[in-house]
C-alpha atoms as a PDB file:
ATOM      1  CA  UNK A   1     -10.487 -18.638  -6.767  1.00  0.00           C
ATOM      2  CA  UNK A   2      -7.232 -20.666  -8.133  1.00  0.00           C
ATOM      3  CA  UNK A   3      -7.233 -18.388 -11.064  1.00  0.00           C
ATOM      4  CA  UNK A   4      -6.952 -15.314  -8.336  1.00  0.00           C
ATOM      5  CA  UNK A   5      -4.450 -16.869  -6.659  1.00  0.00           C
ATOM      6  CA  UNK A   6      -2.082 -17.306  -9.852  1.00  0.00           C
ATOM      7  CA  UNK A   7      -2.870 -13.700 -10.737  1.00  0.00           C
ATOM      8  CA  UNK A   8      -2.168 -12.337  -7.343  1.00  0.00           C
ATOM      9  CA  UNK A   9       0.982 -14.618  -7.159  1.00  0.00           C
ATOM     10  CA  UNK A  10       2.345 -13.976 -10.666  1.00  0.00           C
ATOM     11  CA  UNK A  11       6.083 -11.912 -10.664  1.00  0.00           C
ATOM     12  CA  UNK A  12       4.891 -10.143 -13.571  1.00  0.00           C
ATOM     13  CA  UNK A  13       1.477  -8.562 -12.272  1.00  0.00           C
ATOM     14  CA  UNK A  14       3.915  -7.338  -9.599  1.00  0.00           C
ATOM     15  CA  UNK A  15       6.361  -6.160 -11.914  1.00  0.00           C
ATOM     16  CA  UNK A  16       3.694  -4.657 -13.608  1.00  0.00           C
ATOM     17  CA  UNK A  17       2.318  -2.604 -10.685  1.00  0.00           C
ATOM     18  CA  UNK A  18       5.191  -0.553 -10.296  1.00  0.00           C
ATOM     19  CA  UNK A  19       5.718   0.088 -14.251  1.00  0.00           C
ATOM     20  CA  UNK A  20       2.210   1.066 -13.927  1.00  0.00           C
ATOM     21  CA  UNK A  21       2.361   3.087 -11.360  1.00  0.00           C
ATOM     22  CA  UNK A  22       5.696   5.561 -12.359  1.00  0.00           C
ATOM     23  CA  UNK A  23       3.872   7.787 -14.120  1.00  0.00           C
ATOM     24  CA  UNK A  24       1.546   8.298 -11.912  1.00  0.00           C
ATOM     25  CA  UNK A  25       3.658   8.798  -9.036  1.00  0.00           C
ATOM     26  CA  UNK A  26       5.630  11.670 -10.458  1.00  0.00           C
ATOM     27  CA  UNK A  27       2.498  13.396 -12.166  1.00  0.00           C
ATOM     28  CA  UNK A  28       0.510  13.146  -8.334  1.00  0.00           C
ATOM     29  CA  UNK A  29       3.879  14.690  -6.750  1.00  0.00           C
ATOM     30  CA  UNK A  30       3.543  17.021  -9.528  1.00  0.00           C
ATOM     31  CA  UNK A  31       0.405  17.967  -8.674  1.00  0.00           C
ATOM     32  CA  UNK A  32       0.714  17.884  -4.752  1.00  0.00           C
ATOM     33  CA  UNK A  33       3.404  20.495  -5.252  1.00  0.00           C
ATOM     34  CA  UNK A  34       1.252  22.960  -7.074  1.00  0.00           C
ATOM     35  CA  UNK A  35      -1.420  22.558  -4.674  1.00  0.00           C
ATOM     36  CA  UNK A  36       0.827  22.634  -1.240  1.00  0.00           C
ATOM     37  CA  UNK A  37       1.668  26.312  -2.587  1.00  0.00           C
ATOM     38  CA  UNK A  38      -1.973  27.377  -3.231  1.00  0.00           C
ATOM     39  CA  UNK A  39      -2.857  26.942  -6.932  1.00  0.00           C
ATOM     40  CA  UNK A  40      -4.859  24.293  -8.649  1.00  0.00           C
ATOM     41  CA  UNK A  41      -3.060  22.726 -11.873  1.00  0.00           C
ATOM     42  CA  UNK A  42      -5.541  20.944 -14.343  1.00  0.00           C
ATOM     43  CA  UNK A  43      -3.101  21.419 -17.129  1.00  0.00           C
ATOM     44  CA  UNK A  44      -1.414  18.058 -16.556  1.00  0.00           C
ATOM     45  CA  UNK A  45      -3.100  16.102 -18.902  1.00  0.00           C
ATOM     46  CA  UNK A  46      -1.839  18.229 -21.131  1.00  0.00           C
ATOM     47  CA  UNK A  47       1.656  18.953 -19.868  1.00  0.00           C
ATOM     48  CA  UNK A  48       1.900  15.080 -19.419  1.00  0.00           C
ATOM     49  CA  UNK A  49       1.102  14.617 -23.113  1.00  0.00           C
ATOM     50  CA  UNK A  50       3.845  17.345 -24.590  1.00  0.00           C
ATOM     51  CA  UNK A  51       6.497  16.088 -22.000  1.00  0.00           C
ATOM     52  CA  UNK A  52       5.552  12.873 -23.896  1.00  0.00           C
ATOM     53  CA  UNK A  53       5.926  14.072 -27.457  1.00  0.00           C
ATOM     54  CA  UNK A  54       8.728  15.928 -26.517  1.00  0.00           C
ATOM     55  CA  UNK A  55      10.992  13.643 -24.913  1.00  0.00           C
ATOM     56  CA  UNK A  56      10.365  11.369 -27.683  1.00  0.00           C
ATOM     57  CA  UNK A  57      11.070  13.943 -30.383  1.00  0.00           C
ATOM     58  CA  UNK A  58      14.771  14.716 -28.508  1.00  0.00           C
ATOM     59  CA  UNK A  59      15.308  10.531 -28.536  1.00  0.00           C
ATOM     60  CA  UNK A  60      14.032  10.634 -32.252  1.00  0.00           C
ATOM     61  CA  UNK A  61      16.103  13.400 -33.115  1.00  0.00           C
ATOM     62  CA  UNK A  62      19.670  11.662 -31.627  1.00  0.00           C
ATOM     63  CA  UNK A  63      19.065  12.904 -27.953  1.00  0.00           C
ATOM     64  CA  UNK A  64      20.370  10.044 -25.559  1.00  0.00           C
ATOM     65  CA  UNK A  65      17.279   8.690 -23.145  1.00  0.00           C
ATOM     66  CA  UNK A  66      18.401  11.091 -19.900  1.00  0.00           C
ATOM     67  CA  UNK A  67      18.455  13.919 -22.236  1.00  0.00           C
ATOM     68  CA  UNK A  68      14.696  12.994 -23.224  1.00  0.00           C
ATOM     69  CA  UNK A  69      13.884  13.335 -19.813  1.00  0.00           C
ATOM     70  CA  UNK A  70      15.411  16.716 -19.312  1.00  0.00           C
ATOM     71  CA  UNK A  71      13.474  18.271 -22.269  1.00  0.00           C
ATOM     72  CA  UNK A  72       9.950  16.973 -21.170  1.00  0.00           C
ATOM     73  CA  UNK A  73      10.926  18.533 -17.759  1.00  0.00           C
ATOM     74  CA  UNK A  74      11.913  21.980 -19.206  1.00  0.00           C
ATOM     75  CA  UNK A  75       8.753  21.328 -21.566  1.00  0.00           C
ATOM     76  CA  UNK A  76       6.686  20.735 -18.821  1.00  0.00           C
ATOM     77  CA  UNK A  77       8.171  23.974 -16.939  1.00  0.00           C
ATOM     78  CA  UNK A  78       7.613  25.628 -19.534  1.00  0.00           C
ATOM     79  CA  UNK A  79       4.051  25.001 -19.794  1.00  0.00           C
ATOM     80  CA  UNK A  80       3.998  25.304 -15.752  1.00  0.00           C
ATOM     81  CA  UNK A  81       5.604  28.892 -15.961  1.00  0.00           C
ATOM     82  CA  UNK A  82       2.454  29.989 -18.210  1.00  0.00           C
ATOM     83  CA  UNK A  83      -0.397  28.418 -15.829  1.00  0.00           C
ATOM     84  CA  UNK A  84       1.503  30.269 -12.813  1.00  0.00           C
ATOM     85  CA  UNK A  85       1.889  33.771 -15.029  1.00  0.00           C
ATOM     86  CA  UNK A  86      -2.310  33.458 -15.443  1.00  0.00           C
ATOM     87  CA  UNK A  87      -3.156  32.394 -12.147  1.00  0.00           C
ATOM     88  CA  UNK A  88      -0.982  33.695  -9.733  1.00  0.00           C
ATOM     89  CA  UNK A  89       0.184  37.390 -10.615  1.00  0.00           C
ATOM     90  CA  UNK A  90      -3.316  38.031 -12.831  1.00  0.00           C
ATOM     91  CA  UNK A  91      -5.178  35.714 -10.249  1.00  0.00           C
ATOM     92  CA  UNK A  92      -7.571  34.091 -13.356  1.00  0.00           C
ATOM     93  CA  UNK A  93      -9.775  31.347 -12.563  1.00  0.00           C
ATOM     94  CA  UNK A  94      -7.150  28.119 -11.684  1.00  0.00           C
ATOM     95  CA  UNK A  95     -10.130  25.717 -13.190  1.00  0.00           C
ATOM     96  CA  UNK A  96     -10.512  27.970 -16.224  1.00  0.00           C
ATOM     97  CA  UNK A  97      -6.908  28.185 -16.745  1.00  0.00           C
ATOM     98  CA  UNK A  98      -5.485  24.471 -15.916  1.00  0.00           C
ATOM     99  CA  UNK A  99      -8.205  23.292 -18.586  1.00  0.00           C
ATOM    100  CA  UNK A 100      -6.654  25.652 -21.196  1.00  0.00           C
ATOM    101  CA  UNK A 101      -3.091  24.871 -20.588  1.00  0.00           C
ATOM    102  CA  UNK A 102      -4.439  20.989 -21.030  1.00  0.00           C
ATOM    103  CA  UNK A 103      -5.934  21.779 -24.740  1.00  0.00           C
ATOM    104  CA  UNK A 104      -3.276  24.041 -25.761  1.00  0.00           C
ATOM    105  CA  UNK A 105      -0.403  21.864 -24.788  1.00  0.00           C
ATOM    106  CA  UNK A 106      -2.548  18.695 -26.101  1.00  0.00           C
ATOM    107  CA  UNK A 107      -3.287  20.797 -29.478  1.00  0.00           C
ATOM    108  CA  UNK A 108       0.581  21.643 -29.657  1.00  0.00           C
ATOM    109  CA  UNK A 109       1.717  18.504 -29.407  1.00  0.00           C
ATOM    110  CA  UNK A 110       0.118  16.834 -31.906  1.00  0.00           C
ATOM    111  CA  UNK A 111       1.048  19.719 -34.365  1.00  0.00           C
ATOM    112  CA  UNK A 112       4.404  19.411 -32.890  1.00  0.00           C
ATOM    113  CA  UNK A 113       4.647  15.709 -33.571  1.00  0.00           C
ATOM    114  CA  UNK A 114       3.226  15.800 -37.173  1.00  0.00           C
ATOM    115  CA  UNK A 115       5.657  18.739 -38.191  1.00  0.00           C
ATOM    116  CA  UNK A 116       8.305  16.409 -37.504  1.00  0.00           C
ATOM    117  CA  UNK A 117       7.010  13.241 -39.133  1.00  0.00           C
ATOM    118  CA  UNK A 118       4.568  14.308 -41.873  1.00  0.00           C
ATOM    119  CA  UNK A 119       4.281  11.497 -43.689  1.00  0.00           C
ATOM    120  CA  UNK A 120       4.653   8.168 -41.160  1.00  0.00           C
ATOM    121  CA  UNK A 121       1.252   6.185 -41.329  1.00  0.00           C
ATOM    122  CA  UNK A 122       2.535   4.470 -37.694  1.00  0.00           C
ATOM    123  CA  UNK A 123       4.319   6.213 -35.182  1.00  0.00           C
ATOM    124  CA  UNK A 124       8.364   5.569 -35.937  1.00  0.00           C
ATOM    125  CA  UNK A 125       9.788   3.871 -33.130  1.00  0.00           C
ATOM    126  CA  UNK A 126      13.062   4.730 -30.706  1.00  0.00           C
ATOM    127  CA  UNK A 127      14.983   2.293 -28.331  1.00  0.00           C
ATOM    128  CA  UNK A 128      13.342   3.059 -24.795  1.00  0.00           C
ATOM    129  CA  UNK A 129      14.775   2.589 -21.112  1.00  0.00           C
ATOM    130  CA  UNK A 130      15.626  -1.200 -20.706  1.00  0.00           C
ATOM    131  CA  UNK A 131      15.254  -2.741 -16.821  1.00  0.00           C
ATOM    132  CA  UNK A 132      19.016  -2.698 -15.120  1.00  0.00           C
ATOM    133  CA  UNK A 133      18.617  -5.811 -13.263  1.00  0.00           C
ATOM    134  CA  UNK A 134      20.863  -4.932 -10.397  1.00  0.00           C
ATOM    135  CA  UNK A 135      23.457  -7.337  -9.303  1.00  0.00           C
ATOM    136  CA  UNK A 136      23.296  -9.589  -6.408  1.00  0.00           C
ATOM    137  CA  UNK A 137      19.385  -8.167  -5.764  1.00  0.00           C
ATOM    138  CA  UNK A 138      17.248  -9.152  -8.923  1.00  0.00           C
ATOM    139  CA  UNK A 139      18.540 -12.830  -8.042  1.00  0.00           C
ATOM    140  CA  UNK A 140      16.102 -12.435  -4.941  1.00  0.00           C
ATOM    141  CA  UNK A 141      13.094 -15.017  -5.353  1.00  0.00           C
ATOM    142  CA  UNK A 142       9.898 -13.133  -6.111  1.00  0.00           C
ATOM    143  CA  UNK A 143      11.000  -9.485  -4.594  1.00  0.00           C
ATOM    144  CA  UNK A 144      13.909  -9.774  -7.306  1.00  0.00           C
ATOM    145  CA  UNK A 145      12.457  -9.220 -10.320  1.00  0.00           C
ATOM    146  CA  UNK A 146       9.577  -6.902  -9.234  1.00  0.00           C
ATOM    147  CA  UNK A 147      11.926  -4.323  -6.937  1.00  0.00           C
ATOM    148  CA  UNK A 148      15.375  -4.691  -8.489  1.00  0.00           C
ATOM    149  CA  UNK A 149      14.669  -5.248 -12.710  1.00  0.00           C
ATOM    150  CA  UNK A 150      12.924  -2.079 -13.180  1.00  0.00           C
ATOM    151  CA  UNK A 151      13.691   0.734 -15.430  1.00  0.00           C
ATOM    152  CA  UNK A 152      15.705   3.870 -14.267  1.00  0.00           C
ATOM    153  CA  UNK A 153      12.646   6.309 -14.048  1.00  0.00           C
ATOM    154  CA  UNK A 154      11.005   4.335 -11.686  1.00  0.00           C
ATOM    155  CA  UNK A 155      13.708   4.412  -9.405  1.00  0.00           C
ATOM    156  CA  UNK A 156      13.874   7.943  -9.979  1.00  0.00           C
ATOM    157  CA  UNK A 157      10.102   8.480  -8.900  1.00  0.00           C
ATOM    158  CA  UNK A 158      10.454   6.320  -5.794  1.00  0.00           C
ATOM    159  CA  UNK A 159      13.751   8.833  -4.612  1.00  0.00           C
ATOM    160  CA  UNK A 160      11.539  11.959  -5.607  1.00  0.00           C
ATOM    161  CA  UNK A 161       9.007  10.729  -3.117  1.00  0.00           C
ATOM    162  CA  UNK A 162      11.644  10.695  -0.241  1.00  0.00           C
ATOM    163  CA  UNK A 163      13.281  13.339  -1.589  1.00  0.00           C
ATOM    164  CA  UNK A 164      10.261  15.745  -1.797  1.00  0.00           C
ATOM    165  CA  UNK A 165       8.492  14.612   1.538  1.00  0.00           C
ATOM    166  CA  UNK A 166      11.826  15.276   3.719  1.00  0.00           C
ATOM    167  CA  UNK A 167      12.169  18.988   1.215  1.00  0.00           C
ATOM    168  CA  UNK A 168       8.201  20.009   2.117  1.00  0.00           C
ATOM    169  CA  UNK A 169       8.364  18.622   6.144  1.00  0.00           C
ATOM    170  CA  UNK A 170      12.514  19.261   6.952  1.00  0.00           C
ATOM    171  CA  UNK A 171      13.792  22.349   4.872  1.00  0.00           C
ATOM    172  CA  UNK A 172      12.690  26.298   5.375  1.00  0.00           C
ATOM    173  CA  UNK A 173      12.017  25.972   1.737  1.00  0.00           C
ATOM    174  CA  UNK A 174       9.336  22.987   1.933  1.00  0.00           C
ATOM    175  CA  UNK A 175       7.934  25.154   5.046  1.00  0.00           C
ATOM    176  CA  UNK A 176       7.889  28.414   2.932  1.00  0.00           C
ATOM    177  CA  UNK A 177       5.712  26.217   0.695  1.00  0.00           C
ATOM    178  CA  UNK A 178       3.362  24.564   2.614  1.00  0.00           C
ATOM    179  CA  UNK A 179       2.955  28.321   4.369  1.00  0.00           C
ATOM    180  CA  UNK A 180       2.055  29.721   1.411  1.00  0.00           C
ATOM    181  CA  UNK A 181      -0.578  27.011   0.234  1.00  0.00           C
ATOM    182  CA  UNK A 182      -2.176  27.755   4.111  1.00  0.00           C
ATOM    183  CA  UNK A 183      -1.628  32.040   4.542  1.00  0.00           C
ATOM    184  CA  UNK A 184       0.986  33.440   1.964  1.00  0.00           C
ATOM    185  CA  UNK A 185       0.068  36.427   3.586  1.00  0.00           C
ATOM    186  CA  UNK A 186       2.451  35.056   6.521  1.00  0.00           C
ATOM    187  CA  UNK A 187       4.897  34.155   4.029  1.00  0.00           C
ATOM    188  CA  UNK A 188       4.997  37.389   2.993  1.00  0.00           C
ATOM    189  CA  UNK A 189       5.587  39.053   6.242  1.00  0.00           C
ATOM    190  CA  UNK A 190       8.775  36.884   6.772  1.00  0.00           C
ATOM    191  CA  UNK A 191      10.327  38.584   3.775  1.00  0.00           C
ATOM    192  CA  UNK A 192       9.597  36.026   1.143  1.00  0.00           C
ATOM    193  CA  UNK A 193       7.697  36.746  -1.416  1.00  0.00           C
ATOM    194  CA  UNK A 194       4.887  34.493  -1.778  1.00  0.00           C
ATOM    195  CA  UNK A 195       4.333  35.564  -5.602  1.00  0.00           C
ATOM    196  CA  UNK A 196       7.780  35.106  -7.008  1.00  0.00           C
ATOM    197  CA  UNK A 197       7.554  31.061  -4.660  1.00  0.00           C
ATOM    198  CA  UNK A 198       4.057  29.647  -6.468  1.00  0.00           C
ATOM    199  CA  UNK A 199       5.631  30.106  -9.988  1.00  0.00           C
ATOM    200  CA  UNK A 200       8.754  28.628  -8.989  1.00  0.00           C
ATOM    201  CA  UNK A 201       7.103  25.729  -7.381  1.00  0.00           C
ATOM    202  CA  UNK A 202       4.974  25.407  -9.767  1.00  0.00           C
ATOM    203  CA  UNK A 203       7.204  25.105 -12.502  1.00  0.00           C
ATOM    204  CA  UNK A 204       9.089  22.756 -10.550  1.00  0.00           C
ATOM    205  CA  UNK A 205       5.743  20.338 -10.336  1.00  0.00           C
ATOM    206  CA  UNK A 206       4.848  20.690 -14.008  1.00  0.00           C
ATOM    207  CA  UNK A 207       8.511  19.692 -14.832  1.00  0.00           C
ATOM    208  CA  UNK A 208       7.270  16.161 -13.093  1.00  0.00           C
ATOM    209  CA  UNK A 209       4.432  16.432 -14.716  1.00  0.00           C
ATOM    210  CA  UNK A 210       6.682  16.425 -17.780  1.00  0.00           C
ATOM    211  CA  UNK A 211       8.611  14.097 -17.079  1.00  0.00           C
ATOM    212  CA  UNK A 212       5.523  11.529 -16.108  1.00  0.00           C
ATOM    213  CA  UNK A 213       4.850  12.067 -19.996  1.00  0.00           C
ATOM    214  CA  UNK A 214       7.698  11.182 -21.014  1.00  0.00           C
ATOM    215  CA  UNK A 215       7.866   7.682 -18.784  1.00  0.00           C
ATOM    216  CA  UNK A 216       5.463   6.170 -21.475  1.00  0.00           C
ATOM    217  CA  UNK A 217       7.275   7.302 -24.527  1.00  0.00           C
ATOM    218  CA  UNK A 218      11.123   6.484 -23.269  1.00  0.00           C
ATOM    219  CA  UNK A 219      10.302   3.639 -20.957  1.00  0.00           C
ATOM    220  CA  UNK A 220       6.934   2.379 -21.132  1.00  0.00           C
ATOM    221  CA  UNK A 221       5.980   2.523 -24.768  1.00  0.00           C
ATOM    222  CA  UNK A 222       9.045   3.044 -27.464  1.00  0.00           C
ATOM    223  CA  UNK A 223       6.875   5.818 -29.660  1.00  0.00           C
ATOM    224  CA  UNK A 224       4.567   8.600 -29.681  1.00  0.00           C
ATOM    225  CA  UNK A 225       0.703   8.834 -30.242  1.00  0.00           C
ATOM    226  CA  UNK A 226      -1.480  11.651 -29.144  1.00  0.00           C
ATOM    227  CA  UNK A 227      -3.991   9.686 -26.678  1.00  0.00           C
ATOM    228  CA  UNK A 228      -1.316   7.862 -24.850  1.00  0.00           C
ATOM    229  CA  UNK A 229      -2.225   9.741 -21.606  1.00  0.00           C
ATOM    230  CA  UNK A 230      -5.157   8.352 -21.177  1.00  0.00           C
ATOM    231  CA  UNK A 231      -6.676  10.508 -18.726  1.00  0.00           C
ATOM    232  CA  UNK A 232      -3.730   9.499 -16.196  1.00  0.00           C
ATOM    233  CA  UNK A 233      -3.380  13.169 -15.312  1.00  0.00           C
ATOM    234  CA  UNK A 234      -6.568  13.820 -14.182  1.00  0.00           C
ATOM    235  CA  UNK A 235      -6.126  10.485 -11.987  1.00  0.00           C
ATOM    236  CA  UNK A 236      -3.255  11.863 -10.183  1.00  0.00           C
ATOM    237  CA  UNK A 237      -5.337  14.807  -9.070  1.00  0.00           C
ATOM    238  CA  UNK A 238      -7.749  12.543  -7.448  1.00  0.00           C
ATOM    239  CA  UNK A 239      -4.598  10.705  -6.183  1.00  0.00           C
ATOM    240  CA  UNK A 240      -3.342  13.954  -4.336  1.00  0.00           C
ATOM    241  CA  UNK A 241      -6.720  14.639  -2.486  1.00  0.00           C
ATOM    242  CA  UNK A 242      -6.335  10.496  -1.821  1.00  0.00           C
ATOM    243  CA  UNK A 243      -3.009  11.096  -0.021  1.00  0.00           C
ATOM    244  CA  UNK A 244      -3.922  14.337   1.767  1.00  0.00           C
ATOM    245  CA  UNK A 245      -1.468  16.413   0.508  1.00  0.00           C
ATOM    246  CA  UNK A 246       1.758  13.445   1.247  1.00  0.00           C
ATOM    247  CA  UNK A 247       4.145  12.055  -0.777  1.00  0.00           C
ATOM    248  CA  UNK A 248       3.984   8.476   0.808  1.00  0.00           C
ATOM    249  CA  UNK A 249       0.624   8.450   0.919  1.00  0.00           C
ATOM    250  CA  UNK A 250       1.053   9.408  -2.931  1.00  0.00           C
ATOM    251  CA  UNK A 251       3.033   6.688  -3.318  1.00  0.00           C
ATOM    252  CA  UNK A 252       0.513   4.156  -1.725  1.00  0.00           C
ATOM    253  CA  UNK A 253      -2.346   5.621  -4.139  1.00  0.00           C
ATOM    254  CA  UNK A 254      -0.170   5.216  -7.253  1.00  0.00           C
ATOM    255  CA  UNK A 255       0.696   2.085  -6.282  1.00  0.00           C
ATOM    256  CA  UNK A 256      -3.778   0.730  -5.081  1.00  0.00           C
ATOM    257  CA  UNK A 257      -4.828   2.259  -8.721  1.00  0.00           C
ATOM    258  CA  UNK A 258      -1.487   0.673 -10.839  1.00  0.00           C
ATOM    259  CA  UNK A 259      -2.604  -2.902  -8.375  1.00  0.00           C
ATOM    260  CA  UNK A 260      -6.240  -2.297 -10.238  1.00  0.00           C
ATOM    261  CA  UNK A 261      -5.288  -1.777 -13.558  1.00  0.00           C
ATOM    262  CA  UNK A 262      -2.626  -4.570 -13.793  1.00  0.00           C
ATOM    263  CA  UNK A 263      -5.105  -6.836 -12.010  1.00  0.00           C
ATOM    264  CA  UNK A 264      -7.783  -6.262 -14.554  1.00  0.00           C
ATOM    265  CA  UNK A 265      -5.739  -6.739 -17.693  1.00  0.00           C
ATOM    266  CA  UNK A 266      -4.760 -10.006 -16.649  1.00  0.00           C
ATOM    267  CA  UNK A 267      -8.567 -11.138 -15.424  1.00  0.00           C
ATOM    268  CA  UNK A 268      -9.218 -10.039 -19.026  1.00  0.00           C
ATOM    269  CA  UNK A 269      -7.251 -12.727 -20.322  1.00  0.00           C
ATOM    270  CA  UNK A 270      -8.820 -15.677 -17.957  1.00  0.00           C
ATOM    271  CA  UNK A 271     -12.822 -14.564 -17.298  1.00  0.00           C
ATOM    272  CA  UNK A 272     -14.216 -15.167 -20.590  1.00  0.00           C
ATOM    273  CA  UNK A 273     -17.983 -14.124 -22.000  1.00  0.00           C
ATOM    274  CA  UNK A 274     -17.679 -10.416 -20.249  1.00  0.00           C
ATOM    275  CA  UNK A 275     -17.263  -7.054 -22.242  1.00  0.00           C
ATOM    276  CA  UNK A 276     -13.933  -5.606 -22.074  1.00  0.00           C
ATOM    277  CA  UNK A 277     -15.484  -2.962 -21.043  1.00  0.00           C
ATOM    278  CA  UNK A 278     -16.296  -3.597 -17.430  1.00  0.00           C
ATOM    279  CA  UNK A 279     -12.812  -4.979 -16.618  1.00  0.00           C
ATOM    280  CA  UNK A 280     -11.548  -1.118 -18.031  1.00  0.00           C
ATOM    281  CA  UNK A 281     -13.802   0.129 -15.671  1.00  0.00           C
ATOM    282  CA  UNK A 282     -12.370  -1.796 -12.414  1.00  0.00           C
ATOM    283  CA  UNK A 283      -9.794   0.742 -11.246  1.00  0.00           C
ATOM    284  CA  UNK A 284     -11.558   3.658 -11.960  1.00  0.00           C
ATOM    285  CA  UNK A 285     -14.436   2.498  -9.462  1.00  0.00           C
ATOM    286  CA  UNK A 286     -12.351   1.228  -6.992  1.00  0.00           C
ATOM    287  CA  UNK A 287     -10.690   3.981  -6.885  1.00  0.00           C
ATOM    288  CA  UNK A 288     -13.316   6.388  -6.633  1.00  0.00           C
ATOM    289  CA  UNK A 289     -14.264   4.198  -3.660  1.00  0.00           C
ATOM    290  CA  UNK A 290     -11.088   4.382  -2.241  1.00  0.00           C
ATOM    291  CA  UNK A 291     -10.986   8.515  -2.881  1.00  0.00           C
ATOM    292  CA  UNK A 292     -14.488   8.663  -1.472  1.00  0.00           C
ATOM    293  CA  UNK A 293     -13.216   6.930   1.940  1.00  0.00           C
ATOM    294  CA  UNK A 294      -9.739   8.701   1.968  1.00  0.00           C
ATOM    295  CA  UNK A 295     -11.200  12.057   1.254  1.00  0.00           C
ATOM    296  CA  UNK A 296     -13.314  12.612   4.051  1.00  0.00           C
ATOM    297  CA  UNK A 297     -10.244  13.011   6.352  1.00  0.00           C
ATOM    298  CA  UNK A 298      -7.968  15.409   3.856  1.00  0.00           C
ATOM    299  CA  UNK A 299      -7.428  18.569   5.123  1.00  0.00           C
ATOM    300  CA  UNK A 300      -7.087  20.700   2.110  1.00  0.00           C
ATOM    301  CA  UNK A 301      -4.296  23.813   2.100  1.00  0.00           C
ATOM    302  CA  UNK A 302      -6.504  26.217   3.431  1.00  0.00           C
ATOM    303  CA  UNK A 303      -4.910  29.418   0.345  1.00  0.00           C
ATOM    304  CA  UNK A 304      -5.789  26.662  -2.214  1.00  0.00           C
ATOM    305  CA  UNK A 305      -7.110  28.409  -6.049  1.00  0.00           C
ATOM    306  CA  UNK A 306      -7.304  31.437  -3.504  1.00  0.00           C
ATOM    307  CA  UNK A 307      -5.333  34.444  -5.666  1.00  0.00           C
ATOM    308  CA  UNK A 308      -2.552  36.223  -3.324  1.00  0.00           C
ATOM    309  CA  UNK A 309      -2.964  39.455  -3.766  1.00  0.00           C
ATOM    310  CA  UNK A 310      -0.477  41.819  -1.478  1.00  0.00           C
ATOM    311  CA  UNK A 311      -2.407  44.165   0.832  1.00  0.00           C
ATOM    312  CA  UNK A 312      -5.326  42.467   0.563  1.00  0.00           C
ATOM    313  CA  UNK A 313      -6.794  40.635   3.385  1.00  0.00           C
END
């Protein structure tokens, strides 16, 4: 129990828990925006993992950090503008497609990275996002160092969340988007059309998805490798059916899964004569718990992986 105690009351599993959790914050807003408009993205493993690589390349290449982050959003667009073209003016299968996009842009990546060092036997290395430490505030006991000495990308993430959940409940354009994720054929018959909105929103999620990538390379980690994902993406999909479609509640389920995984590295270090194993599997089960509880109260966009197809009813 003492041992729980110090974990629980340690500044750095706190820190920790919001490191952990930037990532997935901007890949499940990512996600929540493709879905609020009506179409299913599984290609953000994938877009995640070339936002990655290709932040890193611009940094590798002489980019400054910011401009890394720009790339692996236009990367991730890029990618997003190609799931949209498939699924929402042909209307193909969202699953199909989204697990496509995820082994193309996976594939690419790698072949991406290795054109541009061939011959390193280690990943090569670039100077990532340091924590600011603001003023005045990181001097705080305890809330200090976990709020106020983080890196600029997580403070990023947490004003997306505000930014997008006042956009999607306070603008026409956040209501034009929810509408169409619910009856685009609505949309459509207030002059908008409902087509020309899901790619645009869509690209504007996999740019987060893009730029979630690109956290671990410029801020988390300082290089690239090809499984640094780690199936993060697909967790931020559960996350969005966890938050019912709501940034905050996004938030909170970055925040209960990055808790579990920072908790379990540390018990690794203290509980001794258990496989590794079973402390990796922690957060995923307790999450799944936590998705099984949270789930039974979403109410899903009801023109979710439907196709919009004009004239049709």
């Amino acid at each position: 129990m003492t041992v729980l105690l110090d974990i629980l009351g340690s500044v750095g599993m706190w820190e920790a828990v919001l490191r952990i959790a930037t990532p997935l914050i901007l890949g499940t807003l990512g996600v929540l925006l493709c879905e609020r408009v009506g179409v299913l993205n599984l290609g953000i493993e994938g877009i995640m993992t070339f936002g990655a690589m290709i932040g890193w390349l611009t940094v590798y290449g002489g980019g400054d950090l910011w401009t890394g982050l720009v790339t692996a959003a236009l990367a991730g667009a890029a990618m997003g503008f190609l799931h949209a073209l498939l699924t929402v003016p042909l209307g193909l299968s969202q699953h199909v497609t989204g697990l496509g996009i995820t082994l193309f842009a996976s594939s690419f990546a790698y072949y991406v990275f290795r054109l541009a060092v061939p011959t390193a036997s280690s990943p090569p290395t670039i100077e990532p996002f340091q924590p600011m430490g603001i003023p005045v505030l990181s001097d705080i006991p305890f809330l200090g160092p976990v709020l106020f000495n983080q890196t600029a990308p997580t403070y990023l993430a947490l004003a997306l969340v505000v930014l997008i959940a006042w956009g999607l409940n306070r603008t026409p354009l956040g209501l034009a988007i929810r509408m169409a994720g619910e009856n685009p054929h609505a949309v459509d018959a207030q002059g908008i059309d409902p087509i020309r909105l899901r790619i645009g929103t869509i690209m504007a999620g996999s740019a987060l998805m893009g730029v979630a990538g690109a956290f671990l390379t410029l801020a988390a980690f300082n290089s690239f490798f090809p499984t640094m994902v780690q199936g993060r993406g697909w967790i931020c999909v559960a996350l969005v059916v966890f938050a019912s479609w709501k940034p905050a509640r996004a938030l909170l389920g970055a925040l209960l899964f990055a808790f579990f995984d920072a908790f379990q590295l540390r018990l690794q270090t203290v509980v001794e004569g258990v496989p590794y194993q079973l402390f990796l599997m922690l957060p995923y089960i307790l999450s799944i718990v936590a998705l099984v509880l949270m789930a039974r109260r979403a109410r899903v966009p009801q023109a979710l992986m439907q196709p919009y197809r004009r004239g049709e009813r």
